[in-house]
Protein backbone atom coordinates (compact mmCIF):
# COMPACT_ATOMS: atom_id res chain seq x y z
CA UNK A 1 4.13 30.78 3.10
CA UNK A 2 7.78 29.42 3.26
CA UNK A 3 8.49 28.14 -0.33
CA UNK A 4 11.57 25.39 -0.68
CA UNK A 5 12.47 27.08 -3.67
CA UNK A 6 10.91 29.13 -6.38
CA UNK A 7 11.74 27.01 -9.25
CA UNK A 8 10.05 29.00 -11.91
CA UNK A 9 12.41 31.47 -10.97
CA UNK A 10 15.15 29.95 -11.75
CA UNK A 11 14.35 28.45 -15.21
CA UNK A 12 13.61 31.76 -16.48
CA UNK A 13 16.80 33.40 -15.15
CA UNK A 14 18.74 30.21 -16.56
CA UNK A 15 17.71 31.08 -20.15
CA UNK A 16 17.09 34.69 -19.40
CA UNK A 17 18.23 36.49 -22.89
CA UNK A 18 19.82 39.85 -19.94
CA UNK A 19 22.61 37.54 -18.97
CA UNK A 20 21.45 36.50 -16.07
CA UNK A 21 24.53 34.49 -14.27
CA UNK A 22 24.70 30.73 -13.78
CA UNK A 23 22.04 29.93 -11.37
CA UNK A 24 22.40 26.14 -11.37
CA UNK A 25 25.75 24.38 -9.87
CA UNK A 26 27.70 21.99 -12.73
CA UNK A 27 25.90 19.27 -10.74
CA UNK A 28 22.36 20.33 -10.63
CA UNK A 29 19.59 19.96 -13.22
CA UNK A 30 16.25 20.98 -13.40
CA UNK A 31 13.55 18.14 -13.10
CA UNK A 32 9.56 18.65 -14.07
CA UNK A 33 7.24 15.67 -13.22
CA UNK A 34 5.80 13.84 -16.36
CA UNK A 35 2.45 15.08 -17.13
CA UNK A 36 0.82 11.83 -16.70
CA UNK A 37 0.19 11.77 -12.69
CA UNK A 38 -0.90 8.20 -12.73
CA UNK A 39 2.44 7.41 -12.35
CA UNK A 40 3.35 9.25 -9.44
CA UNK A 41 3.43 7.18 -6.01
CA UNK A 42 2.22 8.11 -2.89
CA UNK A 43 4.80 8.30 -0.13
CA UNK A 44 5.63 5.64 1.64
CA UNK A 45 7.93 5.34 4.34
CA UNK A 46 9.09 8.76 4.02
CA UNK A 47 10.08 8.75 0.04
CA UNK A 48 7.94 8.87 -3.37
CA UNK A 49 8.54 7.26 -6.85
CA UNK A 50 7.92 9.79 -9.86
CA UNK A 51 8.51 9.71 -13.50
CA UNK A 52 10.47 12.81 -14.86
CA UNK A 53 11.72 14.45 -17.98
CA UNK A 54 15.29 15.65 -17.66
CA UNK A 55 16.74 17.23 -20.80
CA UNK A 56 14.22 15.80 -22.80
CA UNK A 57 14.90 12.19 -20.96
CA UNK A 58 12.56 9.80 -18.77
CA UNK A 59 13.59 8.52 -15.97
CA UNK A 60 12.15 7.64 -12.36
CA UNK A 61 13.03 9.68 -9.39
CA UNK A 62 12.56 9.24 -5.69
CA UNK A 63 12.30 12.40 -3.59
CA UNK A 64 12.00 12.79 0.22
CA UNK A 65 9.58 15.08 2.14
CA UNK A 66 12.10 17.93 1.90
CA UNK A 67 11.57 17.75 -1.84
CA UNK A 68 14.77 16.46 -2.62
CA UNK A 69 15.97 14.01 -4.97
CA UNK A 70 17.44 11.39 -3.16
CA UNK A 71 18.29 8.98 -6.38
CA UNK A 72 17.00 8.44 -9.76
CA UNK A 73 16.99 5.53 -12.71
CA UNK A 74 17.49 5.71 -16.30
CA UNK A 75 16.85 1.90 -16.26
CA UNK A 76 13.24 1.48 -15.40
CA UNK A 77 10.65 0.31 -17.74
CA UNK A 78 7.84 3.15 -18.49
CA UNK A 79 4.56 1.77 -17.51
CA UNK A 80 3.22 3.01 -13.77
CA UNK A 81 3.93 -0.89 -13.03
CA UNK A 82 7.44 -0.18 -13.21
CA UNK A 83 8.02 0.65 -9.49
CA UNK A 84 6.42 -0.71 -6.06
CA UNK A 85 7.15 1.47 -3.63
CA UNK A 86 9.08 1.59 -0.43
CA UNK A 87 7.38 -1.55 2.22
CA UNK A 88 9.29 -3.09 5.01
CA UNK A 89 12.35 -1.21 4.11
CA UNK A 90 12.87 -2.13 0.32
CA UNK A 91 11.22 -0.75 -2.74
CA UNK A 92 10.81 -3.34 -6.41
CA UNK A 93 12.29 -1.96 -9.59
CA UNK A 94 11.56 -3.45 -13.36
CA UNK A 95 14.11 -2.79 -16.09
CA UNK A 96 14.78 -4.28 -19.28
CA UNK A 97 12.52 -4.26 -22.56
CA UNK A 98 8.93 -2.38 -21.97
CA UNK A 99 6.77 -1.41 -24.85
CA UNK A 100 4.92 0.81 -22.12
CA UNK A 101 2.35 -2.34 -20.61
CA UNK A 102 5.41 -2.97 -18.70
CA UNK A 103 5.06 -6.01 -16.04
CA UNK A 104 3.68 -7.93 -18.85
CA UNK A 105 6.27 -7.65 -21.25
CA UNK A 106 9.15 -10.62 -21.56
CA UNK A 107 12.98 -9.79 -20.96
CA UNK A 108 12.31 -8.25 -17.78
CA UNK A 109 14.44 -8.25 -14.86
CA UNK A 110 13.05 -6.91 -11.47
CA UNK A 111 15.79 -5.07 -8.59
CA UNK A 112 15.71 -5.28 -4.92
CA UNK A 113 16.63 -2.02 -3.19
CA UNK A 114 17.06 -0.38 -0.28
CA UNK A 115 15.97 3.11 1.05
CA UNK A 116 19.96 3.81 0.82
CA UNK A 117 19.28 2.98 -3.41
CA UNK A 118 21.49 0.02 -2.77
CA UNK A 119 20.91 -2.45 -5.65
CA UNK A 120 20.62 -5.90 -3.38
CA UNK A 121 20.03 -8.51 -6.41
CA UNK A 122 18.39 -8.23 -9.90
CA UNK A 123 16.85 -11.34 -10.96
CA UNK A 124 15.17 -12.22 -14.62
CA UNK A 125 11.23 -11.59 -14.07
CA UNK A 126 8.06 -12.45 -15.38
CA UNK A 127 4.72 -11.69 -14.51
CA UNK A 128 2.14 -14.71 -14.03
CA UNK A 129 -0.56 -12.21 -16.19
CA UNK A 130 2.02 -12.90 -18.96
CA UNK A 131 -0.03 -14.73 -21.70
CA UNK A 132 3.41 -16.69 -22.63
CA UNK A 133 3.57 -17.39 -18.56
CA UNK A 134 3.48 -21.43 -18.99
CA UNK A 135 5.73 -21.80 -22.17
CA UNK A 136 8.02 -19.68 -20.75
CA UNK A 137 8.25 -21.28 -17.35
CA UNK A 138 8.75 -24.73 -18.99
CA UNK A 139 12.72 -23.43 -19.95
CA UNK A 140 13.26 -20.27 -18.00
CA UNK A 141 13.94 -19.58 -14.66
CA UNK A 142 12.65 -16.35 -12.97
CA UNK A 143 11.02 -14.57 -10.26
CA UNK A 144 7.58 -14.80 -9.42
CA UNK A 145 6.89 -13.18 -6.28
CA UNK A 146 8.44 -10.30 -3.93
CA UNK A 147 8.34 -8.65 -0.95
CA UNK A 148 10.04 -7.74 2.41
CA UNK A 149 13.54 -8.07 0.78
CA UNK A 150 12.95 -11.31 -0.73
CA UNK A 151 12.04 -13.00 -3.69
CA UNK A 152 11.30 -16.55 -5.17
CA UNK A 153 12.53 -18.09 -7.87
CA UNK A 154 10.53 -20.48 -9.88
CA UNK A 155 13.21 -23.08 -11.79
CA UNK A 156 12.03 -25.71 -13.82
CA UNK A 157 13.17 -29.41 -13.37
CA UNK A 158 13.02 -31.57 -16.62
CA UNK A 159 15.09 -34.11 -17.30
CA UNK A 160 14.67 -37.79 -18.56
CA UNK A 161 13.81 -38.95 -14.29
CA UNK A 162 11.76 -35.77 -13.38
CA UNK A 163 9.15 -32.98 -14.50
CA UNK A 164 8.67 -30.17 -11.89
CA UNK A 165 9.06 -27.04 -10.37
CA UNK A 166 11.45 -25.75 -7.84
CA UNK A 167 10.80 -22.69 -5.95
CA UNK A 168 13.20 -20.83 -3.92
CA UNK A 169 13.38 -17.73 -1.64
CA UNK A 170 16.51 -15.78 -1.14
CA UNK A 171 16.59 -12.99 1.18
CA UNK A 172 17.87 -9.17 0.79
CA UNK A 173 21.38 -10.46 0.92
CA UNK A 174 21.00 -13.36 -1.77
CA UNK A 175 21.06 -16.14 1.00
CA UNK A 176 18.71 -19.02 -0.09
CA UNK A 177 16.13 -19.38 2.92
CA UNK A 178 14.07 -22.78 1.93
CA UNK A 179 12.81 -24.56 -0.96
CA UNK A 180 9.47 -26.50 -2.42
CA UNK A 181 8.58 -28.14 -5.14
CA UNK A 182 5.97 -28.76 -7.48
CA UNK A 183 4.71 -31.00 -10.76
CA UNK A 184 2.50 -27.82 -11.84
CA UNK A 185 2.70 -24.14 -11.34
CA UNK A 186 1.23 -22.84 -8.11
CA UNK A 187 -0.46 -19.18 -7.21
CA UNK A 188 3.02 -17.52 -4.91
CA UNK A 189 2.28 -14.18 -3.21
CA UNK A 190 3.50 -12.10 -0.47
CA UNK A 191 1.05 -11.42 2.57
CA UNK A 192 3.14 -9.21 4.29
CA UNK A 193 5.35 -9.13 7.38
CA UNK A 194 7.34 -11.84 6.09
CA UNK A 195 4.95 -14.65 4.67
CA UNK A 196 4.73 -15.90 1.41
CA UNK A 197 1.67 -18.16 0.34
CA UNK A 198 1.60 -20.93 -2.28
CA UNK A 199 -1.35 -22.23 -3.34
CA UNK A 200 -2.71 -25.03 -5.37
CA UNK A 201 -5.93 -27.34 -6.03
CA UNK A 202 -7.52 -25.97 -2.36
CA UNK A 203 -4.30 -26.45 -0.17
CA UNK A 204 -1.87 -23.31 0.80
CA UNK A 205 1.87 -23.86 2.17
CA UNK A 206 2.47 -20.65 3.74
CA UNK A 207 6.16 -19.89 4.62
CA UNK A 208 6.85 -17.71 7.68
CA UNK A 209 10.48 -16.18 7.11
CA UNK A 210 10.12 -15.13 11.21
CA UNK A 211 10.42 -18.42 12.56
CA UNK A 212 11.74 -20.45 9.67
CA UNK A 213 9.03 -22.58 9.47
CA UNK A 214 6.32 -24.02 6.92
CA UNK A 215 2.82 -24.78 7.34
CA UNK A 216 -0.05 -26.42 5.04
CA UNK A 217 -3.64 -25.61 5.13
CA UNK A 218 -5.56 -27.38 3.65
CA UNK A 219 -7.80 -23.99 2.02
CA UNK A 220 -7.20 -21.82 -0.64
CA UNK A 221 -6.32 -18.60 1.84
CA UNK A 222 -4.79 -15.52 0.35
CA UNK A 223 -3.60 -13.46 3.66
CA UNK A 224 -2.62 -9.99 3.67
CA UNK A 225 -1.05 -9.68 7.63
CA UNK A 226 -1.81 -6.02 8.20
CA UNK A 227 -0.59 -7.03 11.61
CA UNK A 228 0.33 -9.70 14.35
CA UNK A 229 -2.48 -11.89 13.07
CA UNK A 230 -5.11 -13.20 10.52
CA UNK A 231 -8.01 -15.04 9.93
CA UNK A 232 -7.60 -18.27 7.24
CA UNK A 233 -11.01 -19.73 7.88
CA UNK A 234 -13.94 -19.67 9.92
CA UNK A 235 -17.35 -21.68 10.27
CA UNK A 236 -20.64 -21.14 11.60
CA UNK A 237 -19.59 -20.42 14.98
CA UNK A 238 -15.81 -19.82 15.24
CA UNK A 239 -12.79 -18.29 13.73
CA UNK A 240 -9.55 -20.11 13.09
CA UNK A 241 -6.83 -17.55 13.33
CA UNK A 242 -3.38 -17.38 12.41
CA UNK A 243 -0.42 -15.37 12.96
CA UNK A 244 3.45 -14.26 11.39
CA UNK A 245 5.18 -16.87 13.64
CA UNK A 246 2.85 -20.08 11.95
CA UNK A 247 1.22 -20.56 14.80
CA UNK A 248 -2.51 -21.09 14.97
CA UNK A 249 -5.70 -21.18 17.14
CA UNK A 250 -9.09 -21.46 16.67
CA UNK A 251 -11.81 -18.94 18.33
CA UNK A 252 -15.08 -20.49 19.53
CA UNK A 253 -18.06 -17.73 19.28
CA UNK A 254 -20.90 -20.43 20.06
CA UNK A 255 -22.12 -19.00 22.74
CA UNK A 256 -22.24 -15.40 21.83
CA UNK A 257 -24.14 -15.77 18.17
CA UNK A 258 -27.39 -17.31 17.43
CA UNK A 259 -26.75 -17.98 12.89
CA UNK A 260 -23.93 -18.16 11.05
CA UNK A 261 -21.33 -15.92 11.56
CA UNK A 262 -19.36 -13.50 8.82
CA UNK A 263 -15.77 -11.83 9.65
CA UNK A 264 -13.95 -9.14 8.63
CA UNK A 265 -10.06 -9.26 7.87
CA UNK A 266 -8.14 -8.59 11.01
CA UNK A 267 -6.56 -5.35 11.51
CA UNK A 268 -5.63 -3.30 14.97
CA UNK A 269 -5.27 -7.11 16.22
CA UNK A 270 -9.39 -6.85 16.35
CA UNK A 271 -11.70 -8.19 13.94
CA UNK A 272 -15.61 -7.66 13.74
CA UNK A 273 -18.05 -10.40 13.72
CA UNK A 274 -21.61 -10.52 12.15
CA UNK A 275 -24.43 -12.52 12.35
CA UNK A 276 -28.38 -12.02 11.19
CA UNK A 277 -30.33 -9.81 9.43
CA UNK A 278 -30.88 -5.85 9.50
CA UNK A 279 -34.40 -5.81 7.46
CA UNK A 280 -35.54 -8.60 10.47
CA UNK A 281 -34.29 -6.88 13.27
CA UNK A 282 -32.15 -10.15 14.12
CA UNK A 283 -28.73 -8.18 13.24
CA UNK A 284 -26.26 -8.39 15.53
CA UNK A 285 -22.88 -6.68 15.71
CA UNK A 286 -19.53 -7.73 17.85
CA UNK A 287 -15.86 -6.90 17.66
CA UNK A 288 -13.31 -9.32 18.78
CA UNK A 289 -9.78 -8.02 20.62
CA UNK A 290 -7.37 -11.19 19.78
CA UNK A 291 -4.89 -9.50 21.97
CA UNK A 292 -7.01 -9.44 25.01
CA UNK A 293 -9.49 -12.57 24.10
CA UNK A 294 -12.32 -10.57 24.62
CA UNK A 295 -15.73 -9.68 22.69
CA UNK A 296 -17.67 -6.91 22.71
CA UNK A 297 -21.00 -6.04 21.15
CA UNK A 298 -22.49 -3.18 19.62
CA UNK A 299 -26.07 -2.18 21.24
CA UNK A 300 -26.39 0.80 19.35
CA UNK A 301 -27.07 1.78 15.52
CA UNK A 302 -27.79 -1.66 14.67
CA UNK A 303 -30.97 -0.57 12.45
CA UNK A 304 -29.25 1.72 10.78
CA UNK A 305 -25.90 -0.19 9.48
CA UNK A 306 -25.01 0.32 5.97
CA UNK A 307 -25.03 -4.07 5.89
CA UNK A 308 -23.27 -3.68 2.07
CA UNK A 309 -20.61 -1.76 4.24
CA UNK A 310 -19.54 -3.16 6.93
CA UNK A 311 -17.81 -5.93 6.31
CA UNK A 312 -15.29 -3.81 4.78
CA UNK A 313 -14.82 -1.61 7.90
CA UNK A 314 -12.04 -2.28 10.33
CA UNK A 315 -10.28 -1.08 13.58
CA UNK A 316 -7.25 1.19 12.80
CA UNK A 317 -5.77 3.15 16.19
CA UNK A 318 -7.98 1.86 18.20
CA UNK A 319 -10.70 3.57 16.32
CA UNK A 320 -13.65 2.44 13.91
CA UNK A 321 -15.77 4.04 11.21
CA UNK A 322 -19.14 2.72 11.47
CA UNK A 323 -21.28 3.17 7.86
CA UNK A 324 -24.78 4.39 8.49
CA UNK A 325 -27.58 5.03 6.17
CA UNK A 326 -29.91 7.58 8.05
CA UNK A 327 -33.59 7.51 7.75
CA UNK A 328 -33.39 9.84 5.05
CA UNK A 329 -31.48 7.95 2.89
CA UNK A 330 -28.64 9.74 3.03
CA UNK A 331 -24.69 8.18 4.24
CA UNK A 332 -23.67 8.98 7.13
CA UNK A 333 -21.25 7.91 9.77
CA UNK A 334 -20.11 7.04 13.87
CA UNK A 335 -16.95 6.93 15.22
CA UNK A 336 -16.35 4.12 17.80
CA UNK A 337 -13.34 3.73 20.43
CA UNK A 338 -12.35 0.11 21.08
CA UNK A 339 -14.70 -0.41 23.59
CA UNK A 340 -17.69 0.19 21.03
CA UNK A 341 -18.27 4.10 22.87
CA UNK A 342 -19.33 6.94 20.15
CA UNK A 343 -16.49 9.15 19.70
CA UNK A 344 -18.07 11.33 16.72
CA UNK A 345 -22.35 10.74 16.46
CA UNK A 346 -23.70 10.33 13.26
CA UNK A 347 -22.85 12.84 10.86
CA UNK A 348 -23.73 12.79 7.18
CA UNK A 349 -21.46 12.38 4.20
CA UNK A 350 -20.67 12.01 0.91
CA UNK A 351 -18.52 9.18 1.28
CA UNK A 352 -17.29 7.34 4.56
CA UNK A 353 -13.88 8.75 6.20
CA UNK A 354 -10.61 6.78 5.94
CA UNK A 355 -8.69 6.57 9.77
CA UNK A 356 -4.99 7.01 8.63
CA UNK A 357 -2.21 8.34 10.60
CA UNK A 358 -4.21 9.58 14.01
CA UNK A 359 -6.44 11.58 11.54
CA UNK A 360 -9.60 11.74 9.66
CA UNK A 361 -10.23 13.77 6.78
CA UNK A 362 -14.23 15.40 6.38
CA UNK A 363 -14.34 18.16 3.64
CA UNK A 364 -12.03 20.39 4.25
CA UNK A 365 -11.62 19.93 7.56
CA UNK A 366 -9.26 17.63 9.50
CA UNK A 367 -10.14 15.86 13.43
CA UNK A 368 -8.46 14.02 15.50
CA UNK A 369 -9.33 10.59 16.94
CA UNK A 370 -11.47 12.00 19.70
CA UNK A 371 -13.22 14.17 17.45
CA UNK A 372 -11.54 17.50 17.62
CA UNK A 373 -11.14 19.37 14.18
CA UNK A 374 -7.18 20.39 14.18
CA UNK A 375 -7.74 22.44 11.30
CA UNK A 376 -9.44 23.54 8.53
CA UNK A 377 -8.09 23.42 4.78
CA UNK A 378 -9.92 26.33 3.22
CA UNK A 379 -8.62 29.02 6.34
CA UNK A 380 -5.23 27.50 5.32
CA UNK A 381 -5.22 27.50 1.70
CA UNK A 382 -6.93 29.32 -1.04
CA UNK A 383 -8.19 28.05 -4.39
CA UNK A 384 -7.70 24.45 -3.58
CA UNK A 385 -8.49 22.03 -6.29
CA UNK A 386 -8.71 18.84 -5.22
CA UNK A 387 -7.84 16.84 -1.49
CA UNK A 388 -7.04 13.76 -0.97
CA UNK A 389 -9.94 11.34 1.14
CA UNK A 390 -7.25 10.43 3.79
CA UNK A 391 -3.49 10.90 4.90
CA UNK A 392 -0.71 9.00 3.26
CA UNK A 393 2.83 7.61 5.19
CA UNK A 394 1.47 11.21 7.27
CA UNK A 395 0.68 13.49 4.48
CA UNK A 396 -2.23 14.89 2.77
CA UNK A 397 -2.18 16.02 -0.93
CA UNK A 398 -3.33 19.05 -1.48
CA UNK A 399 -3.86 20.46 -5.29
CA UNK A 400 -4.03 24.27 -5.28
CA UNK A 401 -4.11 27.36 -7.70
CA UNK A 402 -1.65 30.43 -7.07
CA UNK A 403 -2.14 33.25 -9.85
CA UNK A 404 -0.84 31.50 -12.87
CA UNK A 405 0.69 28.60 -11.27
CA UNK A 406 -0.34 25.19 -10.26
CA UNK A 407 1.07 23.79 -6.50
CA UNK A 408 0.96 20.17 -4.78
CA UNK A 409 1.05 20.82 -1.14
CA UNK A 410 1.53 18.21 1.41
CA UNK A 411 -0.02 18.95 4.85
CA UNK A 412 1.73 17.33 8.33
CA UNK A 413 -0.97 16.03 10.98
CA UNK A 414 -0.83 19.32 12.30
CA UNK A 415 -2.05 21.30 8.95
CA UNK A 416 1.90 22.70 8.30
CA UNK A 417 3.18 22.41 4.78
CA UNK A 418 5.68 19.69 5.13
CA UNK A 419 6.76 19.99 1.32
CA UNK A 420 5.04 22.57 -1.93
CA UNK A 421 5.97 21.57 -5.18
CA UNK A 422 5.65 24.63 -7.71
CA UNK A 423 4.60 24.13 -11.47
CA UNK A 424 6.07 20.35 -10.62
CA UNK A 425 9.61 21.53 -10.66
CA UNK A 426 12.10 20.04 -8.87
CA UNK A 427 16.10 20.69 -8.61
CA UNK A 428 18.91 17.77 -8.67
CA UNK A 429 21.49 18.52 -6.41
CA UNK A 430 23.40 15.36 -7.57
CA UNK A 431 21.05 12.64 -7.07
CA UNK A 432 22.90 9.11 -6.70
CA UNK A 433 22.00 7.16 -10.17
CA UNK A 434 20.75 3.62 -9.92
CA UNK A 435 22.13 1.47 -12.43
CA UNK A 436 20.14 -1.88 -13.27
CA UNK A 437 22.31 -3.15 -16.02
């Protein structure tokens, strides 16, 4: 098995009591991950947030899938709060004065930065969890909300003419995009692709950074766009729908369902729709393709739905995990293509398989979307520990014993070992330093 570098190895030459000759350059240092693994991320997009100790000193490191340290901060606050990472291009880093519960400390500031470790703009930051969240707001102005390169600023207003609050958001590069106010402190959150919601006393004004443009509801809708479009409301018989541009329509299902309806979130551009009851044989099952306009219903399975399930299952690749509950008892599960045909039958599990990254994870063995296994862990790897349910940003965890030593593996789609951390060393090679003073 290739290795990227036998780190062990060098640590005991370096203090080898022989002599052993300068194994490390003047600009490399030896890095171990913290013991707590809470507080190591998951890749995403290609690069990983861990907390290190270097010398005896904490700090947060980013490495790439080659297992190199790309850069590294001094500056971050401790808790596993102190980093989002990498979405849309920009990770979210909190600095300043932590007593470890980190976001909800005061004197925080939180950084914008890129996947280059450009700092683009580090802005005073408080948590709305913070139990001093009102007083504070009434004299200081921060930022409440963050994502896709942006951030709002909430600035209060009080003078001897006016009482409110301002909110701003400026983009990646500082530029002020639009403004709202308010007389008291709305919910602001980021749903992704560009939207940010703000909501207050059943209305919502979403902003869509895409087009420019605002738009009030007049619901409470919290919207995470895991794609093109979502659903902000629906009724007995039809689905209003909603996408990153602002623009809306509304979905009539009248003639297709007999009772009230129920909806899942929208993902794949497809949503599924419910209606009836499993225990009276009235259930009925559809999934909805808003790129096509099209519906399609399940005629298969119905009786044997997991009905506490499936509203949380969702299209992902064109693929769908149906949750089953087999006649004897047991979980088990079907895997659907978009046009509701079985892909895997019913097979029983533990728990019900994740679709991530073209792949589905059952055991120790790995398929494809059209049911093939691609390999198996166990003919790979020996004393494995522990595997993650489902691939991350296209890798799979893997926890493994080796004689006396302890690896993290991370598997490709294909089963090859894309990186192997040993004994959770890593080596410097001169990691650029962000500074968030």
């Amino acid at each position: 098995m290739k290795k990227i570098i036998c780190l062990a190895m060098i640590l005991l030459c370096a203090i080898s009591v022989s002599g052993c000759s300068k194994v490390l350059n003047n600009h490399e240092t030896v890095l171990k991950l913290t013991n707590n693994k809470f507080y190591t991320k998951a890749f995403s997009e290609d690069l990983a947030w861990a907390t290190f100790d270097e010398n005896n000193e904490h700090l947060w490191g980013c490495y790439n899938k080659s297992g190199n340290i790309v850069f590294k901060t001094y500056d971050a606050v401790s808790g596993v709060d102190a980093i989002d990472g990498f979405s849309e291009g920009f990770c979210y880093i909190l600095s300043g004065t932590s007593n470890g519960t980190s976001m909800f400390e005061s004197d925080l500031k939180i950084s914008v930065v890129t996947k280059d470790g450009n700092v683009c703009g580090t802005y005073p930051y408080c948590h709305p969890a913070h139990k001093d969240y009102n007083q504070l707001s009434k004299s200081n102005e921060f930022c409440i909300a963050y994502g896709g390169g942006c951030v709002v600023i909430q600035k209060p207003v009080s003078n001897f003419d006016s009482n409110y609050f301002e909110y701003t958001i400026f983009d990646e590069n500082r530029n002020a995009l639009t403004s709202i106010t308010y007389e008291s402190i709305p919910t602001v959150q980021y749903g992704g692709k560009g939207v940010f919601e703000f909501i207050q006393n059943n209305n919502t004004n979403f902003y869509f950074s895409l087009s420019k443009e605002w738009l009030k509801m007049e619901n409470d809708a919290e919207l995470s766009f895991y794609c093109d479009n979502q659903i902000y409301d629906h009724s007995s018989d039809s689905v209003r729908i909603i996408n990153t541009q602002g623009l809306t329509q509304e979905i009539s299902l009248a003639n297709e369902f007999e009772d009230n309806i129920s909806v899942t979130e929208v993902h794949d551009n497809k949503f599924l729709v419910s209606c009836g009851s499993i225990n009276y044989g009235t259930f009925s099952l559809g999934v909805y393709d808003i790129s096509t306009s099209t519906l399609k219903k399940l005629d298969q399975y119905l009786d044997k739905l997991n009905d506490k399930k499936i509203l949380e299952s969702y299209y992902s690749e064109s693929r769908i995990i149906l949750p089953l509950i087999g006649s004897d008892g047991n979980k088990y599960f079907a895997m659907l293509d978009e046009n509701l045909n079985t892909i895997i039958e019913p097979t029983k599990v533990k728990s019900y398989p994740i679709i991530a990254n073209g792949r589905i994870v059952l055991g120790e063995d790995v398929y494809d979307l059209n049911g093939n296994k691609v390999f198996s862990i166990s003919s790979m790897l020996k004393n494995v520990k522990r595997i993650d349910s489902q691939y991350i940003d296209g890798c799979l965890q893997i926890i493994r014993n080796e004689g006396n030593n302890t690896y993290v593996d991370y598997l490709d789609i294909d089963g090859k070992i894309i990186l192997e951390i040993e004994n959770d060393l890593f080596i410097d090679k001169g990691a650029k330093i962000i500074s968030l003073k």
